[in-house]
N, C-alpha and C. Protein backbone atom coordinates (compact mmCIF):
# COMPACT_ATOMS: atom_id res chain seq x y z
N UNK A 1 -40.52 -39.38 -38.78
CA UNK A 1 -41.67 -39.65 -37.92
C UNK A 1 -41.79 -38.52 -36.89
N UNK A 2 -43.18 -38.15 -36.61
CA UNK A 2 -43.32 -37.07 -35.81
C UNK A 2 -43.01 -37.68 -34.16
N UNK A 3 -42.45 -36.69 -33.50
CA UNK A 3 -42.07 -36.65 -31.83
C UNK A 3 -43.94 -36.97 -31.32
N UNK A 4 -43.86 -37.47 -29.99
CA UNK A 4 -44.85 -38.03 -29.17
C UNK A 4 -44.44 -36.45 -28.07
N UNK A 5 -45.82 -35.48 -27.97
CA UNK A 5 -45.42 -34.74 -27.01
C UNK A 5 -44.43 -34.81 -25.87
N UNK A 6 -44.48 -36.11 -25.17
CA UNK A 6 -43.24 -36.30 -24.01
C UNK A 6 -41.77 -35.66 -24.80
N UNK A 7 -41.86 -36.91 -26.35
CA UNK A 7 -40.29 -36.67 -26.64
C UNK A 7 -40.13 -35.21 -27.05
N UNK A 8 -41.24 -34.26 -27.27
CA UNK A 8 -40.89 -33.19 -27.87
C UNK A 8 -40.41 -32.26 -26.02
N UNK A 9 -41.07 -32.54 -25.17
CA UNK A 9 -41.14 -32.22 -24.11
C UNK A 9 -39.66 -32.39 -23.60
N UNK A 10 -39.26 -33.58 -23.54
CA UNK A 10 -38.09 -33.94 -23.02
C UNK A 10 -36.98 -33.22 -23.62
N UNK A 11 -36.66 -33.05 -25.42
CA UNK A 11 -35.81 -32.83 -25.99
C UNK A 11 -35.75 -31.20 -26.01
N UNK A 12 -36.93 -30.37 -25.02
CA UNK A 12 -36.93 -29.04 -24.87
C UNK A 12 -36.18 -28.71 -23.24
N UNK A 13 -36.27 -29.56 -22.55
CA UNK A 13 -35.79 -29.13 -21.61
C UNK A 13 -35.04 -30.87 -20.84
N UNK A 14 -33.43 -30.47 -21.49
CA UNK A 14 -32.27 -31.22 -21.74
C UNK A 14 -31.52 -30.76 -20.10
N UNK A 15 -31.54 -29.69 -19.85
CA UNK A 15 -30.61 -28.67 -18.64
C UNK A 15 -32.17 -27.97 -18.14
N UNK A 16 -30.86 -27.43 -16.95
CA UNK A 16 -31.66 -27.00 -15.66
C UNK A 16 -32.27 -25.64 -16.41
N UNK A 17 -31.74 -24.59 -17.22
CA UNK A 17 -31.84 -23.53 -17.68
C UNK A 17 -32.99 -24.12 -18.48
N UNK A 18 -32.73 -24.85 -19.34
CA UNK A 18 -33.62 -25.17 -20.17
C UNK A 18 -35.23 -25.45 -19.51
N UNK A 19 -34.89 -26.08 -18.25
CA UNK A 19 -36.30 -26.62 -17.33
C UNK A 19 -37.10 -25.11 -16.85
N UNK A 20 -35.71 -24.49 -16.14
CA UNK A 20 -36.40 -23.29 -16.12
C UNK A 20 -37.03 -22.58 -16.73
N UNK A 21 -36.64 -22.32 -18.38
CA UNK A 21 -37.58 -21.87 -19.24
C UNK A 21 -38.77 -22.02 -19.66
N UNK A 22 -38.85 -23.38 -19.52
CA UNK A 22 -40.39 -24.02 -20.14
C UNK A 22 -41.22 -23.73 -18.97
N UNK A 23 -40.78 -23.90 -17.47
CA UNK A 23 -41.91 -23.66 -16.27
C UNK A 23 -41.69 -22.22 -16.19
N UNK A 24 -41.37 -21.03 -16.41
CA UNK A 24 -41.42 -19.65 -16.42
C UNK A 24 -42.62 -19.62 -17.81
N UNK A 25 -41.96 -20.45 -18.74
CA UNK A 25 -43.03 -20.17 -20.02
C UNK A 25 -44.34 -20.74 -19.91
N UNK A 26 -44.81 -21.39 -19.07
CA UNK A 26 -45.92 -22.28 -18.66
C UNK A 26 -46.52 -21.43 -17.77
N UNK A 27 -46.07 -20.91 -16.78
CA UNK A 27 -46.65 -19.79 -14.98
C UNK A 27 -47.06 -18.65 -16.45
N UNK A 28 -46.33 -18.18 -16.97
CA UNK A 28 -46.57 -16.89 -17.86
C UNK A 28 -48.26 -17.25 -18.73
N UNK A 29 -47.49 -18.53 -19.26
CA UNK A 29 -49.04 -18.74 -20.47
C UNK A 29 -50.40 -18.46 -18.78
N UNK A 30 -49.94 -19.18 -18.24
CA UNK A 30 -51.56 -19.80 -17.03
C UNK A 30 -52.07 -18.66 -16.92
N UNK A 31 -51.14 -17.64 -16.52
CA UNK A 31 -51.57 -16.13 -15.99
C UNK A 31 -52.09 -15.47 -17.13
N UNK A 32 -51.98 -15.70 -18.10
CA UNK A 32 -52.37 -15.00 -19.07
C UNK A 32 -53.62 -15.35 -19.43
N UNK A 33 -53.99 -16.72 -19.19
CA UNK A 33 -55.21 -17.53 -20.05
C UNK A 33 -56.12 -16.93 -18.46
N UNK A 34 -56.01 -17.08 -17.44
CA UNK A 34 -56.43 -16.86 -16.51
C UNK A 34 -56.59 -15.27 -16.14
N UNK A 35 -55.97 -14.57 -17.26
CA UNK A 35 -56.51 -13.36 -17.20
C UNK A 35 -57.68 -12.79 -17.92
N UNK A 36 -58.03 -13.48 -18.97
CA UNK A 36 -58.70 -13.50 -20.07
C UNK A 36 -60.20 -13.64 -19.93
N UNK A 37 -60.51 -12.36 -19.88
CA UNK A 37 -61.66 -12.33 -19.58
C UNK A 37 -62.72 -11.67 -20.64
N UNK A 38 -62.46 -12.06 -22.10
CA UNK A 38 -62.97 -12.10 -23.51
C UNK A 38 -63.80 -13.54 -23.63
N UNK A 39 -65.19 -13.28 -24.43
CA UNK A 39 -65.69 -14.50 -24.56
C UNK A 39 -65.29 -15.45 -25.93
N UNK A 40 -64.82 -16.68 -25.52
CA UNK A 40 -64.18 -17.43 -26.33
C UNK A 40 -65.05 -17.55 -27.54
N UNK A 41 -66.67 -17.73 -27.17
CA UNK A 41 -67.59 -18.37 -28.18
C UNK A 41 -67.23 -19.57 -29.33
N UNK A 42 -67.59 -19.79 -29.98
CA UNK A 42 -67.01 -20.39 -31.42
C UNK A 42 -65.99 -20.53 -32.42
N UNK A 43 -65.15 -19.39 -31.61
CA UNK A 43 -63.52 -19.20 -32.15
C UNK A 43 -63.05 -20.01 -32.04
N UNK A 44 -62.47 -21.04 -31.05
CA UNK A 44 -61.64 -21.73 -30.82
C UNK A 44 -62.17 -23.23 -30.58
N UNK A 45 -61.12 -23.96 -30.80
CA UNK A 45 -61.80 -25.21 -30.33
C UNK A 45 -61.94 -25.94 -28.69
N UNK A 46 -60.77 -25.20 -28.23
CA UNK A 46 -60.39 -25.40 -26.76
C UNK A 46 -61.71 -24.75 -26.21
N UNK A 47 -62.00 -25.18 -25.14
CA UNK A 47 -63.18 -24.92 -24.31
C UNK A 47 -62.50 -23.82 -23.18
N UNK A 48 -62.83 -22.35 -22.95
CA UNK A 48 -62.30 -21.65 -22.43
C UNK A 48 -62.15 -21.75 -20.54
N UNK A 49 -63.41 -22.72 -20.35
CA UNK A 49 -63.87 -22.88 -18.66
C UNK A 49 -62.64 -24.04 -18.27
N UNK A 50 -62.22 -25.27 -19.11
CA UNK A 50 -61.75 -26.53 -19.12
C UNK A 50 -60.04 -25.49 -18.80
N UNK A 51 -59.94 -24.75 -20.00
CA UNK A 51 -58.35 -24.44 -20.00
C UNK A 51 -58.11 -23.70 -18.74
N UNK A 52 -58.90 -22.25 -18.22
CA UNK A 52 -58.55 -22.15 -17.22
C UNK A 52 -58.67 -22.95 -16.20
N UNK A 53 -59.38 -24.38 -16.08
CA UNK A 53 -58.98 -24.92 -14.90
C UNK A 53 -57.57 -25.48 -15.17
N UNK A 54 -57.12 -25.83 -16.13
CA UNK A 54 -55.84 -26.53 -16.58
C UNK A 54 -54.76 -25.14 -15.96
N UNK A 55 -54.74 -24.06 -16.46
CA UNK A 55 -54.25 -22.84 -16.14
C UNK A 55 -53.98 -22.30 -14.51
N UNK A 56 -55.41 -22.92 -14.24
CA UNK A 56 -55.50 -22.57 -12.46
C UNK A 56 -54.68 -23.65 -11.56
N UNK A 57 -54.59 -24.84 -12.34
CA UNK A 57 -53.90 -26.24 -11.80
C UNK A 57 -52.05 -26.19 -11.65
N UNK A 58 -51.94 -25.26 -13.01
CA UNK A 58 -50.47 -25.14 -13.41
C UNK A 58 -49.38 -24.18 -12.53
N UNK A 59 -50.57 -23.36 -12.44
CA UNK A 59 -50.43 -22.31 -11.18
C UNK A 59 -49.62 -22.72 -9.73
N UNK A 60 -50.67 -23.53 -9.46
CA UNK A 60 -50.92 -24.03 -7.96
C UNK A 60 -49.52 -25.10 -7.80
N UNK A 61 -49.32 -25.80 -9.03
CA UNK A 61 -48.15 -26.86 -9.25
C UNK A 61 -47.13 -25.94 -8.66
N UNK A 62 -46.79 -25.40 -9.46
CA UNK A 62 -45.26 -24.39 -9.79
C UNK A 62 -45.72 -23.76 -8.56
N UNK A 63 -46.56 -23.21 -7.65
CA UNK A 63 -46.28 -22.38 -6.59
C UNK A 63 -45.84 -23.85 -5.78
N UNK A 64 -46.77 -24.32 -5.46
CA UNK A 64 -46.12 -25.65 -4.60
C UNK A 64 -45.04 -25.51 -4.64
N UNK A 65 -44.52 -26.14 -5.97
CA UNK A 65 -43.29 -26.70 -6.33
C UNK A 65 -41.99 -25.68 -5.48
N UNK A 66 -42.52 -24.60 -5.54
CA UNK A 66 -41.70 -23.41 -5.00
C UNK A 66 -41.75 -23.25 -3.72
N UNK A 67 -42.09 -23.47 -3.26
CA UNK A 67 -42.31 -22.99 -1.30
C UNK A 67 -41.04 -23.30 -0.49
């Protein structure tokens, strides 16, 4: 039976190293999608305006989170 994102979530970041990786790999993706300034058009199914707000949100988390 397939994992429920949480359990795939959870069973990726077990340790602190491990936590660290996924939120370094998350700040990296945001900055990237939030750099992207190519028009998505019809390529994709993700809506390009929706993700960078998701991107701009993820941002703001992890800086918080950091202060």
């Amino acid at each position: 039976m397939r994992k429920t994102n949480k359990q795939l979530i959870k069973a990726l970041t077990t340790d602190s190293i491990e936590q660290a990786f996924v939120i370094e790999a998350v700040e990296q993706y945001c900055q990237t999608v939030l750099a992207d300034d190519t028009d998505w058009g019809n390529q994709t199914l993700i809506n390009k305006d929706l993700w960078q707000v998701i991107a701009r949100r993820g941002v703001r988390l992890i800086e918080e989170h950091y202060k």
